[in-house]
Protein backbone atom coordinates (compact mmCIF):
# COMPACT_ATOMS: atom_id res chain seq x y z
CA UNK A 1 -205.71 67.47 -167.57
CA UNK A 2 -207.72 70.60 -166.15
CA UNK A 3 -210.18 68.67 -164.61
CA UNK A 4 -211.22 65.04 -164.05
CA UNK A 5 -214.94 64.58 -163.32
CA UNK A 6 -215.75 61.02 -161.73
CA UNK A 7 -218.63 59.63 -163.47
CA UNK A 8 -221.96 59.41 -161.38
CA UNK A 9 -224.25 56.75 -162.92
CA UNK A 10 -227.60 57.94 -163.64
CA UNK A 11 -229.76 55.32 -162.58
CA UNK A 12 -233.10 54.17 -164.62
CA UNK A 13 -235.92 51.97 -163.27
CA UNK A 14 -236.28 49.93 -165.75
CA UNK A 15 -236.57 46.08 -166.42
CA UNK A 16 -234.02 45.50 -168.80
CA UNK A 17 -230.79 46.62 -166.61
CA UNK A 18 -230.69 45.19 -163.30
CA UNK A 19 -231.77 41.64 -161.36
CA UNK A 20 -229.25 40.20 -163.97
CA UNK A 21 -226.49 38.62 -160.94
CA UNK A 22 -229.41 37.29 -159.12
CA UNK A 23 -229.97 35.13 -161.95
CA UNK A 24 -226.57 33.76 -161.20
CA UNK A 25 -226.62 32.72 -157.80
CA UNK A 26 -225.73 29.43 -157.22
CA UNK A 27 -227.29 27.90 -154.00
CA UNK A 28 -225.51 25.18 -152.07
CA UNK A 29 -228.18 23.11 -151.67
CA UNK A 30 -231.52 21.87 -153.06
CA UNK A 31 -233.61 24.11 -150.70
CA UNK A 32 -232.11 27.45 -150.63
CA UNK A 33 -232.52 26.56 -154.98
CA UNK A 34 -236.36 26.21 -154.53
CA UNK A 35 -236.10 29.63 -152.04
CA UNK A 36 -234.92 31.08 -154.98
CA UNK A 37 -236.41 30.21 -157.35
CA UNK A 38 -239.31 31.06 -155.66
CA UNK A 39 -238.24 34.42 -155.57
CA UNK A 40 -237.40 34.58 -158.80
CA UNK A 41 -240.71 34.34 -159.83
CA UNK A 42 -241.94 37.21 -157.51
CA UNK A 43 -239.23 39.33 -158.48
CA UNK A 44 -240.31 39.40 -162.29
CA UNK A 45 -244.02 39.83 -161.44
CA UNK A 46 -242.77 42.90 -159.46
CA UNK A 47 -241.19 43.67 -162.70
CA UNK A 48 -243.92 43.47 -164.46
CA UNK A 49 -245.90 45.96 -162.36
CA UNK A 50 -242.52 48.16 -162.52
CA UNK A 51 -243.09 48.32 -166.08
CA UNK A 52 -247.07 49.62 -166.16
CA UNK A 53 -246.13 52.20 -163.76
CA UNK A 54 -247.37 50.12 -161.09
CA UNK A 55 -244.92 50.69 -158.29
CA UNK A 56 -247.14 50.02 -154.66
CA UNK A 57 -247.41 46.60 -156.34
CA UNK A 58 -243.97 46.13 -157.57
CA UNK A 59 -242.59 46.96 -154.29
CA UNK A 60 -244.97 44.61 -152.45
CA UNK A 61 -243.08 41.83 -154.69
CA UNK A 62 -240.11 43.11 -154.36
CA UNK A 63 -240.22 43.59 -150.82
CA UNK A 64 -241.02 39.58 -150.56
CA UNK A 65 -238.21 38.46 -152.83
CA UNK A 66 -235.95 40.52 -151.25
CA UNK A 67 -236.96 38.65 -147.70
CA UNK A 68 -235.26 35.57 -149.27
CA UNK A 69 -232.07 37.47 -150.63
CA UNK A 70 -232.99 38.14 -154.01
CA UNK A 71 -230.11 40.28 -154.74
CA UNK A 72 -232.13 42.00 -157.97
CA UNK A 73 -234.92 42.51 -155.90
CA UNK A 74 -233.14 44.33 -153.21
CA UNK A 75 -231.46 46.83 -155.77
CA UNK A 76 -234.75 47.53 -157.35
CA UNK A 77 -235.78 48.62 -153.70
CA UNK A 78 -232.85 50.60 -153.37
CA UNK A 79 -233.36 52.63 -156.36
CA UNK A 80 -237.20 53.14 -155.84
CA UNK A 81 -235.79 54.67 -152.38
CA UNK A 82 -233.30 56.67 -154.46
CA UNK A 83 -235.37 58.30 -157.16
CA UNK A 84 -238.42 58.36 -154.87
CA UNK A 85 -240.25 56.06 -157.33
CA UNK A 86 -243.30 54.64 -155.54
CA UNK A 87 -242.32 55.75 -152.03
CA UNK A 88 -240.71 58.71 -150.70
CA UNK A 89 -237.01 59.40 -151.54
CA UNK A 90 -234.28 58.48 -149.15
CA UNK A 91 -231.11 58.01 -149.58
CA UNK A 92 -230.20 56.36 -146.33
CA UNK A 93 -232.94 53.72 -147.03
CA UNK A 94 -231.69 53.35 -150.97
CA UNK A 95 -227.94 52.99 -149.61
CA UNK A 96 -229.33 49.98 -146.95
CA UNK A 97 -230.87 47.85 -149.74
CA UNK A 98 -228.26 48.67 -152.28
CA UNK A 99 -225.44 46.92 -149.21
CA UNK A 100 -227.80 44.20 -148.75
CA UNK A 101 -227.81 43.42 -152.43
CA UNK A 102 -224.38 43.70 -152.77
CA UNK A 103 -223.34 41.39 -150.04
CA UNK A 104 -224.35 39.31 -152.35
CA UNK A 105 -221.63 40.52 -154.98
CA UNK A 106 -224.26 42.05 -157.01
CA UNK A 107 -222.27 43.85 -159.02
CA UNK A 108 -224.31 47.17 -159.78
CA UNK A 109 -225.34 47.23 -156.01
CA UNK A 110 -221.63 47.57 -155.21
CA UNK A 111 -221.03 50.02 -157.84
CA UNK A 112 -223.52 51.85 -156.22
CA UNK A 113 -222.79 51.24 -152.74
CA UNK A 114 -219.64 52.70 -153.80
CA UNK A 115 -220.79 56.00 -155.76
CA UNK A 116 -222.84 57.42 -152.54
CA UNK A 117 -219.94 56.80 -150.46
CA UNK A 118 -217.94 58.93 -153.02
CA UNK A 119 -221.02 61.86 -153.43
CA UNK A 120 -222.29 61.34 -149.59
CA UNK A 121 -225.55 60.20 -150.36
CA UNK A 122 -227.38 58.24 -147.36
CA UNK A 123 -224.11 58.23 -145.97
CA UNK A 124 -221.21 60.30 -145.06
CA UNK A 125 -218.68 60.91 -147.99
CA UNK A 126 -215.96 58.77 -147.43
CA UNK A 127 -213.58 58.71 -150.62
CA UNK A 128 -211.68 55.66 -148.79
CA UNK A 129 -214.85 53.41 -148.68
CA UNK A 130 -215.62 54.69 -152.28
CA UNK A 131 -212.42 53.06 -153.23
CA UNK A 132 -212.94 50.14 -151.05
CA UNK A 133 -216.14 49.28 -153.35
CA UNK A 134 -215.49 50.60 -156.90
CA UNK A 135 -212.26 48.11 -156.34
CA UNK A 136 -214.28 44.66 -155.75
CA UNK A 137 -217.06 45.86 -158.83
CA UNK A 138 -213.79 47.08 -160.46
CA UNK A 139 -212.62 43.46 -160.07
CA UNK A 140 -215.83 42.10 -161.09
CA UNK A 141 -215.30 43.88 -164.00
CA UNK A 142 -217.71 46.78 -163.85
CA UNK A 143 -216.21 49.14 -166.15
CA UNK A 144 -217.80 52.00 -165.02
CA UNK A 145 -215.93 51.05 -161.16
CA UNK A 146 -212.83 50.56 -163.04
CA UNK A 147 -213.17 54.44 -164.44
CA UNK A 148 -213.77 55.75 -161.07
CA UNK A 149 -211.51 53.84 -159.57
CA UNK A 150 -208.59 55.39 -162.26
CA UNK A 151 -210.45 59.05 -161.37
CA UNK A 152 -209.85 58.36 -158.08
CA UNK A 153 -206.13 56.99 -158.44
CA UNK A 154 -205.64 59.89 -160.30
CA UNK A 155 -207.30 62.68 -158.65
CA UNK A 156 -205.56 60.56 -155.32
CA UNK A 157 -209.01 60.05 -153.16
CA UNK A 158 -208.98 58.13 -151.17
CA UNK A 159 -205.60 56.68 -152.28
CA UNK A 160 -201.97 57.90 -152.91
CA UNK A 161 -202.08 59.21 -156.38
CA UNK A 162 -200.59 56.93 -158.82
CA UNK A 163 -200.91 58.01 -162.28
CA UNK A 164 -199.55 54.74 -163.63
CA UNK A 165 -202.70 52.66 -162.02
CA UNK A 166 -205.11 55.57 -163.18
CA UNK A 167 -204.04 54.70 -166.56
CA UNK A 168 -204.21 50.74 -165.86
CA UNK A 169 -207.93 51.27 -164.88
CA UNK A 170 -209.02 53.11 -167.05
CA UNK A 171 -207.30 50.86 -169.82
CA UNK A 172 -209.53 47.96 -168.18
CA UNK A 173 -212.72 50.22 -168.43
CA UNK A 174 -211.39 51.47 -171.73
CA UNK A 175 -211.34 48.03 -173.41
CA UNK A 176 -214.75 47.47 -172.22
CA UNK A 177 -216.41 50.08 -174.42
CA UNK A 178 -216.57 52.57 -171.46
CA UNK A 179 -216.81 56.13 -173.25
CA UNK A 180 -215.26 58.47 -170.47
CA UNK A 181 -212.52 55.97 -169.88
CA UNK A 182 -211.45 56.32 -173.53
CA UNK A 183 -211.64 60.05 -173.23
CA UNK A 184 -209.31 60.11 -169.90
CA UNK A 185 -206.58 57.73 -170.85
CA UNK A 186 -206.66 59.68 -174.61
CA UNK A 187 -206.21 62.51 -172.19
CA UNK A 188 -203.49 61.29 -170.53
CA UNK A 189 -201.25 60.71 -173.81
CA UNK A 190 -201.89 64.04 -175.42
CA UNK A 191 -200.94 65.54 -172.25
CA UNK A 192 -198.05 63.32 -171.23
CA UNK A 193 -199.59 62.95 -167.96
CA UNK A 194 -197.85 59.94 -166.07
CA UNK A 195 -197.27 58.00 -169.43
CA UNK A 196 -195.63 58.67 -172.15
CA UNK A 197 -197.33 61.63 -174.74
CA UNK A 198 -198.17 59.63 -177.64
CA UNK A 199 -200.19 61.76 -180.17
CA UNK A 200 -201.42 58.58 -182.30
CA UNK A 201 -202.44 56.86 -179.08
CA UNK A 202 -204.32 59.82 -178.26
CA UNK A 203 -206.23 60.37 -181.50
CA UNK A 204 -207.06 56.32 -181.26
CA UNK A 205 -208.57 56.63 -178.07
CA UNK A 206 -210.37 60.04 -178.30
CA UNK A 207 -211.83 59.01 -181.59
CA UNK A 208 -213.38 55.46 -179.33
CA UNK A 209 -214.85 57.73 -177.13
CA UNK A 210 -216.08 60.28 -179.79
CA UNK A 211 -217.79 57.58 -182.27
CA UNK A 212 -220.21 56.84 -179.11
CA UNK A 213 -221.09 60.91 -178.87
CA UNK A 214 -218.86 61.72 -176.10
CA UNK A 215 -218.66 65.78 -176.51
CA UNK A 216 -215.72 66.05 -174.57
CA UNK A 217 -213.65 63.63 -177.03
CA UNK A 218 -215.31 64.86 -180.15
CA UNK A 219 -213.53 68.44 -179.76
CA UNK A 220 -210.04 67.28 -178.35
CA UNK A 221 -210.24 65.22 -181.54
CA UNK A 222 -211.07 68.07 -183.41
CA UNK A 223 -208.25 69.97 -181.66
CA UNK A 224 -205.25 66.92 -183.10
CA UNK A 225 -206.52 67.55 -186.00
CA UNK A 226 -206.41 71.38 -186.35
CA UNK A 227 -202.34 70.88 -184.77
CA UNK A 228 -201.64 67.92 -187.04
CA UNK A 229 -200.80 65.73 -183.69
CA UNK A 230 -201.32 61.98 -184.31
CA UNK A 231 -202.83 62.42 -187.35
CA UNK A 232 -202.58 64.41 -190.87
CA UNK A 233 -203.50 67.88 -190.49
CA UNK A 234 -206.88 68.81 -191.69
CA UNK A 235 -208.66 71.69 -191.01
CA UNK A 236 -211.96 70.80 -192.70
CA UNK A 237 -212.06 67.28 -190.58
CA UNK A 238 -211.29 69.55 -187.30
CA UNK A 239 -214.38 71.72 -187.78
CA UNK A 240 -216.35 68.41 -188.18
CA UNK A 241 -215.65 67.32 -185.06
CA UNK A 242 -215.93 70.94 -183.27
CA UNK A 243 -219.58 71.16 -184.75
CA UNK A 244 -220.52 67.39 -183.42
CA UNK A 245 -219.25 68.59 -179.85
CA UNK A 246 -221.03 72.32 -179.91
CA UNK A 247 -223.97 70.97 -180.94
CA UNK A 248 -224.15 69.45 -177.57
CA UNK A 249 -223.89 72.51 -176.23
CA UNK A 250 -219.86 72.53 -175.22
CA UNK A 251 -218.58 76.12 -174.89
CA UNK A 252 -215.16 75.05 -175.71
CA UNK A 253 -216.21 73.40 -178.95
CA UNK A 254 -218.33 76.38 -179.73
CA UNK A 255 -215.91 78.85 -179.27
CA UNK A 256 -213.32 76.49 -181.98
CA UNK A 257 -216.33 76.89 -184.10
CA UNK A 258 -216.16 80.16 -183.97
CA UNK A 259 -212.60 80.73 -183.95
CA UNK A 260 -212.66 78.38 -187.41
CA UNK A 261 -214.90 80.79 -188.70
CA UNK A 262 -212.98 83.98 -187.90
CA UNK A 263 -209.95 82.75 -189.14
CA UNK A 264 -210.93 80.53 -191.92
CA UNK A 265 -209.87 77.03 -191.10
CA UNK A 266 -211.15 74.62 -193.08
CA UNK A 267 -214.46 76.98 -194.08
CA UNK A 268 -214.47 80.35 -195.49
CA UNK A 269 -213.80 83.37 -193.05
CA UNK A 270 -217.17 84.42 -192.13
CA UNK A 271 -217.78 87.13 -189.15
CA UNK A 272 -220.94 86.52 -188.80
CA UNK A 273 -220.36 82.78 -188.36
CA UNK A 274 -217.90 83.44 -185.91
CA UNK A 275 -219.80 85.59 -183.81
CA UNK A 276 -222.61 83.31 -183.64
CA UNK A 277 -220.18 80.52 -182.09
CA UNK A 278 -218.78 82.77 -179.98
CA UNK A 279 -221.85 84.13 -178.42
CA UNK A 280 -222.77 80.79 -177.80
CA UNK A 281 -219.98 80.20 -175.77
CA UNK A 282 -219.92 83.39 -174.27
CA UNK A 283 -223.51 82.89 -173.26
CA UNK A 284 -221.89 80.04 -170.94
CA UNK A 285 -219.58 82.44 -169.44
CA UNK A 286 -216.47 81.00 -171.47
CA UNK A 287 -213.49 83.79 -171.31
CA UNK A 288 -211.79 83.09 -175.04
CA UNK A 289 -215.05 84.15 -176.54
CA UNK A 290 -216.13 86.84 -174.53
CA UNK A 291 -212.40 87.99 -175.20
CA UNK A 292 -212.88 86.93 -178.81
CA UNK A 293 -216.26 89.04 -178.98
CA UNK A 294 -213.90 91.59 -177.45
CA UNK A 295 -211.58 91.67 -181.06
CA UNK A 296 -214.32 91.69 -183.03
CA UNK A 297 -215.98 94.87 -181.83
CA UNK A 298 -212.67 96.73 -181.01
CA UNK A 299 -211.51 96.31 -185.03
CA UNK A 300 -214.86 96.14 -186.33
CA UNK A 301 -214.92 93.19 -188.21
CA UNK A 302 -218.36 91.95 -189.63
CA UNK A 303 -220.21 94.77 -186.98
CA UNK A 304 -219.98 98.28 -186.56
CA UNK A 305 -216.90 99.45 -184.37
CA UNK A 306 -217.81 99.55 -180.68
CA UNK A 307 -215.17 100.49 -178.06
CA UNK A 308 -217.20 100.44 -175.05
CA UNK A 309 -218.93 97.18 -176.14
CA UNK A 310 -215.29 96.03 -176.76
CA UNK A 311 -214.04 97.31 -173.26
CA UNK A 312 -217.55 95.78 -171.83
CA UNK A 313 -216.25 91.51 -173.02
CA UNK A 314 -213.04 92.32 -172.50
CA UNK A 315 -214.00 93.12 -168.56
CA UNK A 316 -216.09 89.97 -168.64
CA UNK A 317 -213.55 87.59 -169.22
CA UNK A 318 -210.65 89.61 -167.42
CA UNK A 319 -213.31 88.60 -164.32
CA UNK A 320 -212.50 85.13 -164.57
CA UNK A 321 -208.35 86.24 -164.73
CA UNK A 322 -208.28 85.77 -168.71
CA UNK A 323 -204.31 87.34 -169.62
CA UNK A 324 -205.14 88.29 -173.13
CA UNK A 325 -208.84 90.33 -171.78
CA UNK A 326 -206.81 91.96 -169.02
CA UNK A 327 -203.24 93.40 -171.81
CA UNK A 328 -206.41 94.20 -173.71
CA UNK A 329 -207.99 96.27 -171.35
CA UNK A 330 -204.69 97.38 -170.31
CA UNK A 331 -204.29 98.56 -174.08
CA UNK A 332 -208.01 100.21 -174.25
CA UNK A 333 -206.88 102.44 -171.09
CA UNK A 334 -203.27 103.32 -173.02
CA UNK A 335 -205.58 104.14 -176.25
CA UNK A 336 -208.07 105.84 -174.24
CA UNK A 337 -210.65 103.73 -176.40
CA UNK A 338 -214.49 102.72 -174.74
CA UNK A 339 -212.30 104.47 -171.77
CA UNK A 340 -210.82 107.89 -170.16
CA UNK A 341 -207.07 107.38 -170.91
CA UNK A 342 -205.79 106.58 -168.05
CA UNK A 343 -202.04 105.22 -168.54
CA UNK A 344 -201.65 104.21 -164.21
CA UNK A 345 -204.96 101.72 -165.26
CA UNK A 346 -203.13 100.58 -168.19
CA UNK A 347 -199.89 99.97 -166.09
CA UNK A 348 -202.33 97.74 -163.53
CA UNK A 349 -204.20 95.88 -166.23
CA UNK A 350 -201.09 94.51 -168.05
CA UNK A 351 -199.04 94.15 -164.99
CA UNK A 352 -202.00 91.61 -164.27
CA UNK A 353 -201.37 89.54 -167.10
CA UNK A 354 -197.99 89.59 -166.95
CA UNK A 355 -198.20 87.92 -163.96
CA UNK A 356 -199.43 85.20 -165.55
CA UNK A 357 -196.38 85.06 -168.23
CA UNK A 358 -198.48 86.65 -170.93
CA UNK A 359 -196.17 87.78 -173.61
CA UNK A 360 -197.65 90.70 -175.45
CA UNK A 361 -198.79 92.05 -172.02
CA UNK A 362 -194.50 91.77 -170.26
CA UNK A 363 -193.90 94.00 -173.71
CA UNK A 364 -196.06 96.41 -173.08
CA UNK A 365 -195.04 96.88 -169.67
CA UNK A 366 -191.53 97.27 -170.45
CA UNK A 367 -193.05 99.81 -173.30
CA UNK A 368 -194.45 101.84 -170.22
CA UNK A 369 -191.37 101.53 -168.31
CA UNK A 370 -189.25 102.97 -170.89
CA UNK A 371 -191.10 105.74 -171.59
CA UNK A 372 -192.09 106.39 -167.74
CA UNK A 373 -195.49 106.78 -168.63
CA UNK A 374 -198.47 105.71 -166.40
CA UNK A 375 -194.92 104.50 -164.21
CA UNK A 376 -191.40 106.11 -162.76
CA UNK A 377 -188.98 105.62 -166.03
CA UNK A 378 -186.75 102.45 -165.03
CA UNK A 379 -184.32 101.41 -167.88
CA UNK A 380 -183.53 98.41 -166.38
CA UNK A 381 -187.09 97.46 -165.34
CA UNK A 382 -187.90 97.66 -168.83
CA UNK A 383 -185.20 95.83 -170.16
CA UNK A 384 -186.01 93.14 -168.40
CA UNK A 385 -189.69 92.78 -169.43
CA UNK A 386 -188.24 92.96 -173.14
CA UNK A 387 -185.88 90.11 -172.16
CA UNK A 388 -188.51 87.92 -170.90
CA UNK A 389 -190.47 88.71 -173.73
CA UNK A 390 -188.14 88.43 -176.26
CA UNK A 391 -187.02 84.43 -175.03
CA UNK A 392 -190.97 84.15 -175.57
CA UNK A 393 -190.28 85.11 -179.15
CA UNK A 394 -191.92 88.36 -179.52
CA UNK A 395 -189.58 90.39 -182.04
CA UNK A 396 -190.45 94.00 -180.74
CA UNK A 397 -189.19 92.51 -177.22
CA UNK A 398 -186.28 91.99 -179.16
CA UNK A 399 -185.45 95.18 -181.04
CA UNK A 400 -185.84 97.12 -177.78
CA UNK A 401 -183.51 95.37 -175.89
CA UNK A 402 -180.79 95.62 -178.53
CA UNK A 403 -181.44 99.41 -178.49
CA UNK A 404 -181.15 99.42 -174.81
CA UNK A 405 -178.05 97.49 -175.24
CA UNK A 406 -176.51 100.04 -177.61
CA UNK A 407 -177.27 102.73 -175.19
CA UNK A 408 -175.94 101.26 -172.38
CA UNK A 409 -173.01 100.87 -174.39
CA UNK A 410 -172.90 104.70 -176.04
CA UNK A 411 -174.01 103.85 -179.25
């Protein structure tokens, strides 16, 4: 998984999402009923107001329900504070009604309670009291608690990591509808991350999240589906999926667009298509595209040849430590392309991504050490770059080293 983001609820002030626990209290007696009820009453006036843009009257109301524990009342208050609806914003004062309400097991008050102990909000961050609260709304069965609460199990804040409960929480949320959970725990099988890899498990629970819009699952989807994992190969039902996630603006499904495009999966080859997608991408600073944009103006393809435009994306996503940007740069400096030839540059660029195992870049080192050029000649230097290389599968790796071989032995 490269990265787990813990969902922050966006809260809305509206009348249709929250005061729905208070509604459920059960008093123990006749009077604290009639307190209630009382409250009840003010509480939906304050509504009311809320919902004509009244808030100095709604939050007289809800002020006075909220002085006989009206749980939905005190929220409201809290998230008037919060989004500095009707009053000035303040977190502290939005975290102290939100505890009051939830003392009352309100269960979005404790879901909230829990998310600014978690971002620091009104409070200090405190990923252990985050966990403390997303675990009794997770047990109230908030399913957006139970997806932070397998974020947190698996990220390990505020607990031991345990990928086995990340998945179990998430599951819960998962089963409840809850988008991101899907996403995650599809995650976690097509990775093989503390369960498992199950490809058709996967595909079932990316394509959950993806029928409700979720970007993220939309192009992973599309991703099983150019590799033929989980489900029957199909290009065409890949780029479907790709364009629902770019068009919500997701470099990494733009970039698959355009990658579709330039190779002619499941749509005609089209250059121009591709470098549309691409520069989208690239526009978010995303290092296959800018690399990609690199290709297309170094051969030429569907624009008119540019080196130093070439060298120029291929610098931009060797910034961000891209292997294939850096051998090409590497290669630019060999060719003296966009570039003075400089063969010690080209020894530095591809001894960069070779460092980070990347094949065609450990060949053409052990090209340079071979020769001695841009490096001191070292035979055996060299043939071990083509060895590494060639267990990676690259076949001029491999024809090297057999004619080092045969030299070594006086062929």
């Amino acid at each position: 998984m490269n990265k787990l983001f813990i969902t922050l609820f966006l809260i809305v002030f509206t009348a249709n999402v929250f005061g729905k626990n208070s509604q459920e209290n059960k008093a123990s007696d006749s009077v604290k009923k009639e307190i209630l009820s009382d409250a009840e009453v003010v509480f939906n006036k304050g509504m009311s107001f809320s919902e004509l843009g009244e808030y100095a009257k709604a939050k007289k109301l809800f002020i006075q329900a909220a002085k006989q524990q009206h749980s939905g009342a005190q929220l409201m208050l809290g998230i008037m504070h919060y989004q500095g609806i009707g009053v000035s914003q303040d977190f502290g004062s939005a975290m102290a009604w939100f505890q009051q309400a939830a003392e009352q097991d309100d269960t979005d008050a404790i879901y909230l309670v829990a998310r600014m102990y978690l971002v620091g909000q009104g409070v200090l961050q405190d990923y252990s009291q985050a966990f403390k609260w997303f675990s009794l709304a997770g047990e109230l069965n908030c399913p957006t608690s139970q997806f932070n609460l397998g974020a947190m199990y698996y990220e390990g804040l505020g607990i031991e990591q345990d990928y086995d409960m990340a998945a179990k929480w998430f599951k819960r949320s998962a089963d409840q509808g809850d988008a991101d959970a899907q996403f995650h725990l599809g995650l976690m099988y097509d990775e093989g991350i503390g369960i498992y890899q199950n490809y058709s498990l996967a595909a079932k629970f990316y394509r959950l999240a993806a029928d409700q819009g979720l970007a993220e699952a939309q192009n992973s989807l599309g991703l099983l589906y150019k590799k033929g994992y989980g489900v029957q190969q199909d290009y065409h039902e890949a780029l479907e999926w790709y364009k629902l996630s770019a068009n919500q603006g997701r470099a990494d499904a733009q970039h698959n667009m355009g990658y579709a495009y330039y190779a002619g999966l499941g749509v005609e080859k089209d250059f121009n298509q591709a470098m549309k997608w691409f520069n989208l991408a690239a526009d978010q600073g995303y290092a296959a595209s800018l690399n990609n944009l690199g290709v297309i103006y170094e051969n030429g393809q569907g624009v008119s040849q540019d080196y130093e435009k070439a060298y120029e994306m291929y610098g931009l996503a060797a910034d961000q430590e891209f292997a294939e940007a850096q051998n090409n740069i590497g290669y630019m400096y060999y060719k003296g392309q966009g570039v003075k030839q400089d063969y010690e540059e080209a020894v530095k660029w591809y001894k960069l991504a070779a460092k980070q195992q990347y094949t065609e870049a450990i060949y053409n080192l052990g090209l340079m050490y071979a020769k001695g050029i841009g490096v001191k000649q070292d035979i055996d230097v060299a043939a071990k770059l083509f060895e590494t290389a060639s267990k990676d599968g690259h076949v001029g790796a491999d024809r090297n080293l057999d004619m080092i071989k045969k030299i070594n032995k006086g062929y």
